[in-house]
C-alpha atoms as a PDB file:
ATOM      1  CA  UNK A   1      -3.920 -22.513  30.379  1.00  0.00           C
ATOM      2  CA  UNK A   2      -4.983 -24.698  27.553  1.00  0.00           C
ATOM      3  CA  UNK A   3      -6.766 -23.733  24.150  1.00  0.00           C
ATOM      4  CA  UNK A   4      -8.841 -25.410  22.330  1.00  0.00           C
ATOM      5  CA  UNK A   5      -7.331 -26.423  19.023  1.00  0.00           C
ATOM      6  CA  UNK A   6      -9.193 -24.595  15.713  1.00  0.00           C
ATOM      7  CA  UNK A   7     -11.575 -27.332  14.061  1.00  0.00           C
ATOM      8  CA  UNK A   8     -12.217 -25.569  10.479  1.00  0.00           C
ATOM      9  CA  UNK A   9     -15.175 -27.832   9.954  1.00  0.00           C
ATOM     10  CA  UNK A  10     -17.062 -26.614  12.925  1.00  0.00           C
ATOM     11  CA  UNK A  11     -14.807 -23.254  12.904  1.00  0.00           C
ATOM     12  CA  UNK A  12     -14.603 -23.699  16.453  1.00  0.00           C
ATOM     13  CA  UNK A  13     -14.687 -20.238  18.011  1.00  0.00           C
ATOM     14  CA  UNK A  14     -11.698 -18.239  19.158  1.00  0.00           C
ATOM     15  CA  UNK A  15     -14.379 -16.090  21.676  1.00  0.00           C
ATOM     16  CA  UNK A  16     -14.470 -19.343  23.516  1.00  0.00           C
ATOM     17  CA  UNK A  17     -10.596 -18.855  23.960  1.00  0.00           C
ATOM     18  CA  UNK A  18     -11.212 -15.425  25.166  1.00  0.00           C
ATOM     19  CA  UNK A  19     -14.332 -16.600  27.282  1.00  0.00           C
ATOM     20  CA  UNK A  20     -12.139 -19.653  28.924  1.00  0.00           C
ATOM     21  CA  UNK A  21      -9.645 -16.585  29.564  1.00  0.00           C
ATOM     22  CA  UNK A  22     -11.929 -13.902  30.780  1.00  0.00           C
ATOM     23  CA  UNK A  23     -14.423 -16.705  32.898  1.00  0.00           C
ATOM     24  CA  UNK A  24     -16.992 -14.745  31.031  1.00  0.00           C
ATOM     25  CA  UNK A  25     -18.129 -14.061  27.367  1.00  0.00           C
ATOM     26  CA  UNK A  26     -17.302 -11.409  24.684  1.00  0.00           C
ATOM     27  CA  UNK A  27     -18.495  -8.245  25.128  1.00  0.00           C
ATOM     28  CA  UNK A  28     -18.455  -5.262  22.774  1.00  0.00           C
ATOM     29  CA  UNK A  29     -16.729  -4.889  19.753  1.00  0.00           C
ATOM     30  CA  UNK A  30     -15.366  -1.804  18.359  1.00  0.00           C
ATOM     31  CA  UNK A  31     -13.644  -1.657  14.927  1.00  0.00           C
ATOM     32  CA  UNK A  32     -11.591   1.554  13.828  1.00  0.00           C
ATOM     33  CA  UNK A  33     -11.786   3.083  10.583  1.00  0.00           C
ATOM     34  CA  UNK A  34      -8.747   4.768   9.357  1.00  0.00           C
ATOM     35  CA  UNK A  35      -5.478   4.502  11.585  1.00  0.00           C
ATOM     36  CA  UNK A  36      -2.167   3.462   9.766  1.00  0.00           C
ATOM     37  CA  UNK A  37      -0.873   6.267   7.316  1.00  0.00           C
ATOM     38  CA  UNK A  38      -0.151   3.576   4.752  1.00  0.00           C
ATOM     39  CA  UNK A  39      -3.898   3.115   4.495  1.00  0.00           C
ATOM     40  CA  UNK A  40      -4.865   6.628   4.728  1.00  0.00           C
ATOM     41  CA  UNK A  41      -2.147   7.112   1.575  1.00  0.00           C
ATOM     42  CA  UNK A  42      -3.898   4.496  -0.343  1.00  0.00           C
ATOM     43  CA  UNK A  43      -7.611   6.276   0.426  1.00  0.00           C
ATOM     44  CA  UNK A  44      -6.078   9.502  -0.104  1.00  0.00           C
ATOM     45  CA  UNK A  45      -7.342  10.977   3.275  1.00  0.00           C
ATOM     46  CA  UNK A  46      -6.292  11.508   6.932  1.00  0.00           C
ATOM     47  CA  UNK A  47      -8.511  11.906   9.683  1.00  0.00           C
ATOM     48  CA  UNK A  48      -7.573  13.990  12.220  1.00  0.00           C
ATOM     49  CA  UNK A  49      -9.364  12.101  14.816  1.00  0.00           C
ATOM     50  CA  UNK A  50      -9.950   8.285  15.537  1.00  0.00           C
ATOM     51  CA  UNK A  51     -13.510   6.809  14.346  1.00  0.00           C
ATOM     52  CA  UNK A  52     -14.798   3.699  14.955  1.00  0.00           C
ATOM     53  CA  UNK A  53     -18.354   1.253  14.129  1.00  0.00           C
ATOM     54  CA  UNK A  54     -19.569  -1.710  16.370  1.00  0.00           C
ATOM     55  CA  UNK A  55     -19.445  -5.128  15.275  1.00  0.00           C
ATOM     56  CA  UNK A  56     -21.864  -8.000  16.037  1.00  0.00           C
ATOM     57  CA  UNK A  57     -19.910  -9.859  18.858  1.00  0.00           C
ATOM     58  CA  UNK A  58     -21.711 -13.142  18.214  1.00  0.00           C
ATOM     59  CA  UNK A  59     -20.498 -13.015  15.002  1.00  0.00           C
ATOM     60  CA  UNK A  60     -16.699 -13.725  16.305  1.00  0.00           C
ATOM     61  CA  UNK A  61     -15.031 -16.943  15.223  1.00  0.00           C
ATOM     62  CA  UNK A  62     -12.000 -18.298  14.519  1.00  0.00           C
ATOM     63  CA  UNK A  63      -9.714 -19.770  11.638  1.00  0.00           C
ATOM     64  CA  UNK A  64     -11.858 -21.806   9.211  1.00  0.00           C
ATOM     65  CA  UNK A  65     -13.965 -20.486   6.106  1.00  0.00           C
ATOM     66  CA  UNK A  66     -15.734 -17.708   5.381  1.00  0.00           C
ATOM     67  CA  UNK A  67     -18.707 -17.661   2.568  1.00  0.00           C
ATOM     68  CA  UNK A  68     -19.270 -15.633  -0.283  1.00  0.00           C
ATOM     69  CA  UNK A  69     -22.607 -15.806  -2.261  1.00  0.00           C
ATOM     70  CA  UNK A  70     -23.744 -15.955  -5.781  1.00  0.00           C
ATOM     71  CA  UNK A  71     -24.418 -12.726  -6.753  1.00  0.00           C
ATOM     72  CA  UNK A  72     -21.286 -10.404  -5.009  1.00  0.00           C
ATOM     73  CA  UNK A  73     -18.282  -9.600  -5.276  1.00  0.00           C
ATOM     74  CA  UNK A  74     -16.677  -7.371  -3.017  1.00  0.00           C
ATOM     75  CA  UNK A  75     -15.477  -9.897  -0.361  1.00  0.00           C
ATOM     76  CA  UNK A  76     -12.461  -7.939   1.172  1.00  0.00           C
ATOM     77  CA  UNK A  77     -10.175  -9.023   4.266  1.00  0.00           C
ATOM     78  CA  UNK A  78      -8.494  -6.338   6.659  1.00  0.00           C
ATOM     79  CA  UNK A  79      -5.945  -7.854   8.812  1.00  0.00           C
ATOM     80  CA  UNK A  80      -5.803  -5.708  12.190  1.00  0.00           C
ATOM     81  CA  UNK A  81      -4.505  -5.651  15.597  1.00  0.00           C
ATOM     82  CA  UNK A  82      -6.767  -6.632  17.867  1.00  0.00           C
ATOM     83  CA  UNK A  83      -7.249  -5.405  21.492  1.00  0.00           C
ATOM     84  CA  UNK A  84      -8.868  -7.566  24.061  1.00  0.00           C
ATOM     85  CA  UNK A  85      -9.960  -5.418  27.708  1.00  0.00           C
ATOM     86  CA  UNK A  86      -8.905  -6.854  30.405  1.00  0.00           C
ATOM     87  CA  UNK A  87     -10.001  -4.779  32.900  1.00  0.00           C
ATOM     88  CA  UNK A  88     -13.206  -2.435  33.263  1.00  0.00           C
ATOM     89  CA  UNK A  89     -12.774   1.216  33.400  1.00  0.00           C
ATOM     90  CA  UNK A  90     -14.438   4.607  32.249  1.00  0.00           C
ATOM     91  CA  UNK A  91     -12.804   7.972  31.415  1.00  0.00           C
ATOM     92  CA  UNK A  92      -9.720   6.297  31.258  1.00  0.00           C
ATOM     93  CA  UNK A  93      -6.270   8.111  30.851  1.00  0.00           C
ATOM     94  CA  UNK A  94      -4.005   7.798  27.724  1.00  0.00           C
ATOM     95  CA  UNK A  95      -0.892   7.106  30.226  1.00  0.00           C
ATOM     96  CA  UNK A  96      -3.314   4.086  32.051  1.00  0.00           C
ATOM     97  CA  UNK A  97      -5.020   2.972  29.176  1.00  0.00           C
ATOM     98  CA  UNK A  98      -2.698   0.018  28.513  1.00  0.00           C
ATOM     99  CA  UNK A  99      -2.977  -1.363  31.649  1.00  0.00           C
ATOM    100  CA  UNK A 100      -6.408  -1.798  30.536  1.00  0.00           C
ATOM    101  CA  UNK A 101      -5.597  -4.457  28.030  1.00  0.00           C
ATOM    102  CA  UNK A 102      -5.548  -8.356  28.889  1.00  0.00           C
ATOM    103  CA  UNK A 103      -4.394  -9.306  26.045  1.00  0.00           C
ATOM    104  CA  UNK A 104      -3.673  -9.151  21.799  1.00  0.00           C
ATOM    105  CA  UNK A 105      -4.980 -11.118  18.839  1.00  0.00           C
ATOM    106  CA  UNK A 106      -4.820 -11.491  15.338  1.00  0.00           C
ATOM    107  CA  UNK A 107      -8.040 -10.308  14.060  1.00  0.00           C
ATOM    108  CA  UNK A 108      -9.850  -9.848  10.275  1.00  0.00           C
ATOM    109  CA  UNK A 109     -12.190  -7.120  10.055  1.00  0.00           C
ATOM    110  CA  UNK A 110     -13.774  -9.114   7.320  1.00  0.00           C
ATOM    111  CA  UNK A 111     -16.790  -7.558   4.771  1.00  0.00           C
ATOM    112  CA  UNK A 112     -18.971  -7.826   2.239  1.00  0.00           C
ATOM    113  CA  UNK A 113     -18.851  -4.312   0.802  1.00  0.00           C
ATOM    114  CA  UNK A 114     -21.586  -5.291  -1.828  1.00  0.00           C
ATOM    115  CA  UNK A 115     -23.971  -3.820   0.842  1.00  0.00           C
ATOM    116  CA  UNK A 116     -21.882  -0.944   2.184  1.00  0.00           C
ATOM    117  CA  UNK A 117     -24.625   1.360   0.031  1.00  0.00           C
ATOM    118  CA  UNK A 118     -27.507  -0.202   1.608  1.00  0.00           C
ATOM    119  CA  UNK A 119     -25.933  -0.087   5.419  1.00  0.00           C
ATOM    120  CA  UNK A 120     -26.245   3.687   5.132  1.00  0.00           C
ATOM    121  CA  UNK A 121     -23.025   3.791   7.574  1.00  0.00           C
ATOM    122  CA  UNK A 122     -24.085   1.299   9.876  1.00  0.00           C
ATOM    123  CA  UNK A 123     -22.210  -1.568   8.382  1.00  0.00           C
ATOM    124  CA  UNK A 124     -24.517  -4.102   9.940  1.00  0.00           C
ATOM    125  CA  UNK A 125     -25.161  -6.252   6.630  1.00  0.00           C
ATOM    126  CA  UNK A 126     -21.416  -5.744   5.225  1.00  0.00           C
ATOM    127  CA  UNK A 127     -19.449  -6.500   8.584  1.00  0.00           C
ATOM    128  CA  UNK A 128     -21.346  -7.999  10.744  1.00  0.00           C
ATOM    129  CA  UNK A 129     -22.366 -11.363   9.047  1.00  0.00           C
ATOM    130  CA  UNK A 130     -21.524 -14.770   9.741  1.00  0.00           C
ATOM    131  CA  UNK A 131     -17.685 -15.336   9.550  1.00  0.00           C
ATOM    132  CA  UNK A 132     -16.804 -11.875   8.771  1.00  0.00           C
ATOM    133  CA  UNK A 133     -15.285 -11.301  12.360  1.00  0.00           C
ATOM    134  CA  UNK A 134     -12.190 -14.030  12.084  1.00  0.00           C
ATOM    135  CA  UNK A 135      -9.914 -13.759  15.030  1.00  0.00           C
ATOM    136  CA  UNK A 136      -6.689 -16.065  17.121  1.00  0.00           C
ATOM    137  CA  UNK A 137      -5.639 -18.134  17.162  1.00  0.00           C
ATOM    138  CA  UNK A 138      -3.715 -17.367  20.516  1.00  0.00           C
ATOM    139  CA  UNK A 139      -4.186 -14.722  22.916  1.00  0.00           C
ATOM    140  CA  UNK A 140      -0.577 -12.840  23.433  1.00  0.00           C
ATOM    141  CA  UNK A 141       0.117 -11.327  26.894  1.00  0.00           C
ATOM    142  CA  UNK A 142      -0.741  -7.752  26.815  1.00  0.00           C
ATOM    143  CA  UNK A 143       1.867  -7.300  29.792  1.00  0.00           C
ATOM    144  CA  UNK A 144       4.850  -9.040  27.728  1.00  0.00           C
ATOM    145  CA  UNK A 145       4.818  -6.572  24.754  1.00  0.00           C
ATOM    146  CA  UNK A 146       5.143  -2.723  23.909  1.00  0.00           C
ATOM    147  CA  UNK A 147       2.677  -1.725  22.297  1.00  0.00           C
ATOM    148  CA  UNK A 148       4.906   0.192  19.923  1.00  0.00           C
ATOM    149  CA  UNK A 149       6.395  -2.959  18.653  1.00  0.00           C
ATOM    150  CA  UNK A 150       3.782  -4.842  17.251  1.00  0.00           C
ATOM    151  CA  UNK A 151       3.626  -6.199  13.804  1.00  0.00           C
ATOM    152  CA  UNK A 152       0.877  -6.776  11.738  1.00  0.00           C
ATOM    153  CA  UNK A 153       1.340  -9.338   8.795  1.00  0.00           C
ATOM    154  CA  UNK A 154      -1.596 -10.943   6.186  1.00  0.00           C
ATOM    155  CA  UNK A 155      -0.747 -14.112   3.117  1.00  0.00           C
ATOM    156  CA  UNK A 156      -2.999 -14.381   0.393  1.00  0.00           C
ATOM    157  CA  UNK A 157      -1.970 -18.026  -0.666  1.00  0.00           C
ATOM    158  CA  UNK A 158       1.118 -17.690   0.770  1.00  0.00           C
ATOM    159  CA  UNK A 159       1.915 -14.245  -1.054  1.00  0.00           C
ATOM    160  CA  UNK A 160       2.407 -10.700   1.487  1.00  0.00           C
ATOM    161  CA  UNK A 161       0.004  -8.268   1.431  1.00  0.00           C
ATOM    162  CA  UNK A 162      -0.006  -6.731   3.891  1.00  0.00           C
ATOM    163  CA  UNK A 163       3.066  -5.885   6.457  1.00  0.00           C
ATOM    164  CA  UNK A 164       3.056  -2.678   8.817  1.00  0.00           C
ATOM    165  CA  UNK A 165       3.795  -1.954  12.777  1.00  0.00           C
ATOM    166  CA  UNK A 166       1.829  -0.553  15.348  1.00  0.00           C
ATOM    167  CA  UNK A 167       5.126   1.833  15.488  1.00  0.00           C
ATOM    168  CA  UNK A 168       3.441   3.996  12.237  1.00  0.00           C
ATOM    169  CA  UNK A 169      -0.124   4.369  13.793  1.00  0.00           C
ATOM    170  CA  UNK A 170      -1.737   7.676  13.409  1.00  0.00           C
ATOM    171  CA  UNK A 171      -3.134   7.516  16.886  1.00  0.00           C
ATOM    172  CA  UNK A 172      -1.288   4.899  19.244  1.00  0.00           C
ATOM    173  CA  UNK A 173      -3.374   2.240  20.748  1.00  0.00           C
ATOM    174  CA  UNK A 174      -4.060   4.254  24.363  1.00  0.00           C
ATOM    175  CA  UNK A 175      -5.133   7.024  22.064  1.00  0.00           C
ATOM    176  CA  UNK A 176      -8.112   4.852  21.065  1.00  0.00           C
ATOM    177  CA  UNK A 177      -9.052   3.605  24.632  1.00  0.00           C
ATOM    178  CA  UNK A 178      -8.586   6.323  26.053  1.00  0.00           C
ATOM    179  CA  UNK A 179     -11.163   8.082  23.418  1.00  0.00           C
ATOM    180  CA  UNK A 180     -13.491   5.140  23.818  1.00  0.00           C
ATOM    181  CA  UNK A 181     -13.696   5.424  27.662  1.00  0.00           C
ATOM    182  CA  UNK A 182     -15.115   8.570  27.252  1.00  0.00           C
ATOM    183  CA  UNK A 183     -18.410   7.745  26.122  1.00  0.00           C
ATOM    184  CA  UNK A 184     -18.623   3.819  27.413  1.00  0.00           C
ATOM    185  CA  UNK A 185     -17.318   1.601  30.288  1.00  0.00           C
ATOM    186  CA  UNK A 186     -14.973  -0.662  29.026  1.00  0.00           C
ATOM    187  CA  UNK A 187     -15.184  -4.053  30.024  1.00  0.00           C
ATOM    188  CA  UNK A 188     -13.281  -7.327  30.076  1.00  0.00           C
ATOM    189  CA  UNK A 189     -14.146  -9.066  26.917  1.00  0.00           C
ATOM    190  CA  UNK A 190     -14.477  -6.472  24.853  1.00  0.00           C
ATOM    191  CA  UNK A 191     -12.316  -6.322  21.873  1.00  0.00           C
ATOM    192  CA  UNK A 192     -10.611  -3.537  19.761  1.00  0.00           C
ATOM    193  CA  UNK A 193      -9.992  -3.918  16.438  1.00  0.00           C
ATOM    194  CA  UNK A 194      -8.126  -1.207  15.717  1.00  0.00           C
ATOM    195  CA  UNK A 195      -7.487  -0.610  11.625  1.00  0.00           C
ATOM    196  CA  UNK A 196      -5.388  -2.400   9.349  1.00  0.00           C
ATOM    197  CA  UNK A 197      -2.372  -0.923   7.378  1.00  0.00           C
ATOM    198  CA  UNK A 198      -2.412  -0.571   3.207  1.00  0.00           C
ATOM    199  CA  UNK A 199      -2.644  -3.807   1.181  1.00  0.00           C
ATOM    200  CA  UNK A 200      -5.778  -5.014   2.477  1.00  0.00           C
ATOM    201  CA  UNK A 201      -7.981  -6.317  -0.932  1.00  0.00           C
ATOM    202  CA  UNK A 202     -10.651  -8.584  -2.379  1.00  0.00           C
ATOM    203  CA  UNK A 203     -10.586 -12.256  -2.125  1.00  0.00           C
ATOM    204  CA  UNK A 204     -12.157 -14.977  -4.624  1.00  0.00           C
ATOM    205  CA  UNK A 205     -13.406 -18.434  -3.526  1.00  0.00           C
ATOM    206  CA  UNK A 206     -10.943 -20.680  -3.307  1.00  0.00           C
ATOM    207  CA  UNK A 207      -8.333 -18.093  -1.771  1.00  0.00           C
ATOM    208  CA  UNK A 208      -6.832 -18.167   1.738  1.00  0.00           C
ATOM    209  CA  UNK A 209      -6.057 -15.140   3.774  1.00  0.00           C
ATOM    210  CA  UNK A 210      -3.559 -15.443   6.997  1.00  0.00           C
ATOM    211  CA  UNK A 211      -3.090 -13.261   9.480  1.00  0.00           C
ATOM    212  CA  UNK A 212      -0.564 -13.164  12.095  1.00  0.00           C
ATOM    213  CA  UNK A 213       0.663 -10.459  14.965  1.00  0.00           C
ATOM    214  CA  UNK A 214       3.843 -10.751  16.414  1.00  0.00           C
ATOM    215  CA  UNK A 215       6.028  -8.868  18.792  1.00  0.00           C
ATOM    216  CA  UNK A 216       8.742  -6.796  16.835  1.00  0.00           C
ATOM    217  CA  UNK A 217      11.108  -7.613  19.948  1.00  0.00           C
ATOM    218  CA  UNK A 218       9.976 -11.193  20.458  1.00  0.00           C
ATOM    219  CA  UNK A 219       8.763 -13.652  17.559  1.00  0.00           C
ATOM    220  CA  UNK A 220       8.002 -15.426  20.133  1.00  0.00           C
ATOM    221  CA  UNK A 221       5.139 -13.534  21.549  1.00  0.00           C
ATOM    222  CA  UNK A 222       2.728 -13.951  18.568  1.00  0.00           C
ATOM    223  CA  UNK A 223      -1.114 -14.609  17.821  1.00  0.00           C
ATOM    224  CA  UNK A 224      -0.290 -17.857  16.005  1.00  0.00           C
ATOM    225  CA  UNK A 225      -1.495 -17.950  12.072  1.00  0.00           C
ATOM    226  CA  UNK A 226      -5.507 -16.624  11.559  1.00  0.00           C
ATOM    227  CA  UNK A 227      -6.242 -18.604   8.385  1.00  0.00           C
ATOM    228  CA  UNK A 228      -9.227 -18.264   6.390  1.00  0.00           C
ATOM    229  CA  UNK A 229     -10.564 -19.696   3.307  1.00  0.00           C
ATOM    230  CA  UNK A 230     -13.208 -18.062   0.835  1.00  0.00           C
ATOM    231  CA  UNK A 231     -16.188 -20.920  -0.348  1.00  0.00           C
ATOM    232  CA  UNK A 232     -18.840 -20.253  -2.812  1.00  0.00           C
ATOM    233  CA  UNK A 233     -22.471 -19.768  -1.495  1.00  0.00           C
ATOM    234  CA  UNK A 234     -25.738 -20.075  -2.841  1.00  0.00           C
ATOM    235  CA  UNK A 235     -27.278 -16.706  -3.797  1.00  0.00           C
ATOM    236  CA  UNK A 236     -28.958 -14.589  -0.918  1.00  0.00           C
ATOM    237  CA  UNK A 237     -33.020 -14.619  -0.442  1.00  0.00           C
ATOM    238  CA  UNK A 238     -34.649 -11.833  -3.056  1.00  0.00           C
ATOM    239  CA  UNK A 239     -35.422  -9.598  -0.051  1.00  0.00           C
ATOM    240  CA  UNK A 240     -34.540  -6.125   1.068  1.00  0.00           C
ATOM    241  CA  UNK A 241     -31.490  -4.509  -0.323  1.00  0.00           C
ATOM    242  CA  UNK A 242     -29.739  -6.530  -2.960  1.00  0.00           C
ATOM    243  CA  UNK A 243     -26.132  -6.235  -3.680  1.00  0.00           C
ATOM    244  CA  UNK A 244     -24.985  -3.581  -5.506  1.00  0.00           C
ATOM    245  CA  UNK A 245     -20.914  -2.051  -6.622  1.00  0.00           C
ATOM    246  CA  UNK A 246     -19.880   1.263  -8.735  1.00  0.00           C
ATOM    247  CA  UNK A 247     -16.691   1.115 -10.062  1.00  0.00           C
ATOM    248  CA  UNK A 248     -15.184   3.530  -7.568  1.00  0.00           C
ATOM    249  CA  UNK A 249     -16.176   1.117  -5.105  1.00  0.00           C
ATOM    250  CA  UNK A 250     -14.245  -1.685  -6.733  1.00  0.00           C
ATOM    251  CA  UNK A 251     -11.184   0.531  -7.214  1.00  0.00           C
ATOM    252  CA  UNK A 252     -11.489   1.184  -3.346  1.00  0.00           C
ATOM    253  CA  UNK A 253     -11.581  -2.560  -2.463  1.00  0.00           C
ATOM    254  CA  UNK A 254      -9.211  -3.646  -4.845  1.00  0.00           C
ATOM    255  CA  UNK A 255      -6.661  -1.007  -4.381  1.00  0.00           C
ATOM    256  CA  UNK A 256      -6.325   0.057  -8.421  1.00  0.00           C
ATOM    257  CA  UNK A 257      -8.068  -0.225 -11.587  1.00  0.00           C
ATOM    258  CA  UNK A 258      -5.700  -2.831 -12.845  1.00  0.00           C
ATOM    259  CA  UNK A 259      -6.206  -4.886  -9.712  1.00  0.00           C
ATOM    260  CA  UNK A 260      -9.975  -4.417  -9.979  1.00  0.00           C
ATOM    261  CA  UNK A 261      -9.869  -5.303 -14.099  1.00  0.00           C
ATOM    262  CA  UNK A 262     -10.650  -1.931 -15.430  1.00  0.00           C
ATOM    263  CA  UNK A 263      -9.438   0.960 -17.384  1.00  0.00           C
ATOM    264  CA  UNK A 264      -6.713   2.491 -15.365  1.00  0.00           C
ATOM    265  CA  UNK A 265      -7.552   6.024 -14.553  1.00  0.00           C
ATOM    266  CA  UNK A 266      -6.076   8.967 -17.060  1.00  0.00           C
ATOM    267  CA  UNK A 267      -5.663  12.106 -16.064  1.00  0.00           C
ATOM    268  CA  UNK A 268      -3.865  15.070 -18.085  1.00  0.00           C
ATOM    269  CA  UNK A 269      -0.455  15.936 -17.213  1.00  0.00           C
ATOM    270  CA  UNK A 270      -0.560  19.284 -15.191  1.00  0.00           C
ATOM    271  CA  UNK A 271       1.042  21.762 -18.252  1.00  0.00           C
ATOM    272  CA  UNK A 272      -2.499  20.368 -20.687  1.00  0.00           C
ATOM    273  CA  UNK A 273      -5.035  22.435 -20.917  1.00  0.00           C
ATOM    274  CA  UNK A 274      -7.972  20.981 -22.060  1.00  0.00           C
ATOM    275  CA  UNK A 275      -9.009  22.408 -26.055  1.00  0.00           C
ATOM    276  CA  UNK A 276     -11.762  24.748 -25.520  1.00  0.00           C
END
């Protein structure tokens, strides 16, 4: 069928591609925390079980720009693999969970982690804004790929950052729906965004982040190029919770010290004690 074209200046939304797809609208969205082991290297954990957060789904869009306001700084991009249900179903198996899925995206689980404190684990303030749920441009036919052999890939101005399969997930992609279906229906439009590999990083106005998901097997099968741009914004309303970053927090987001412009971190060699 035909797609709309992405219109940055209105940042036309990809849930209308879905919804044109589906005949119906976007449904639930479900994000998953930890799930490549490159990324649970780099956070120096691993779960031993999936977990997951919602995500305003009227918050979806597609390519265009994203803003950041006066005041924060912790603007970070995670590019993911995303999931779109195709058809309904409830305590589904791991061995029919695939058949679930319609179809695959490119998504950005997008935040601003200045307000992770306040959010008290809800993340409804740092991930669900405006613009922070980027994804397309294309929809990829679920029934045309393994779901082994999916890559993941994100640009910052044309550099790699980011570059990992689905082949190296902790728990595989039926793993999570099948988990999922235990506790809620799953229905057609709901999307999956299910975790994005190490590399992921703050952005500064002005920057562009890309995203793309391919099929390891087929280049051809792909999600098209997510692109996103970073503009400045005016500085949020004095009211409730104001933005707020430790410097463990900006070593998180930023991956190091040296990447976040601090100290880097000494520790004494093993064979040191300390002088008492």
């Amino acid at each position: 069928m035909d797609r709309p074209a992405p219109h940055a200046k209105e940042q036309a939304l990809s849930a209308t591609v879905v919804s044109q797809t589906l005949d119906h609208s976007v449904g639930t969205i479900v994000a998953v925390h930890l799930s490549y082991p490159s990324r649970a290297a780099q956070r120096g954990r691993t779960p031993k079980e999936t977990s997951c957060f919602l995500k305003a789904a009227s918050r979806l869009t597609g390519p265009g720009e994203v803003v950041r306001p006066e005041g924060t700084e912790l603007l970070v991009f995670e590019a993911e693999i995303a999931l779109v249900i195709g058809k309904a179903g409830r305590h589904i198996s791991e061995e029919d969970a695939w058949s679930h899925v319609g179809w695959v995206i490119a998504g950005n689980d997008m935040g601003l982690l200045d307000f992770r404190a306040a959010d008290k684990g809800s993340n409804v303030r740092s991930k669900s804004g405006d613009g922070m749920t980027p994804v397309g441009p294309q929809l990829i036919d679920a029934t045309k790929v393994d779901p082994a052999t999916l890559r993941i890939k994100a640009t910052v101005d044309g550099k790699v950052v980011q570059d990992d399969s689905s082949s190296t997930l902790l728990f595989s992609f039926s793993h999570f729906i099948a988990d999922l279906s235990l506790f809620m229906t799953l229905e057609p439009g709901d999307i999956i965004l299910t975790g994005t590999p190490a590399g992921s990083s703050v952005l500064q106005p002005g920057q562009t982040v890309t995203v793309e998901v391919f099929s390891e097997t087929d280049p051809s099968l792909t999600s098209g190029e997510l692109t996103t741009t970073v503009v400045a914004g005016p500085a949020l309303a004095d009211i409730g919770s104001a933005p707020a970053a430790d410097d463990k927090q900006r070593i998180d987001e930023w991956g190091s010290p040296e990447e976040a412009g601090l100290e880097p971190e000494f520790e004494l060699p093993p064979n040191c004690a300390s002088a008492s």
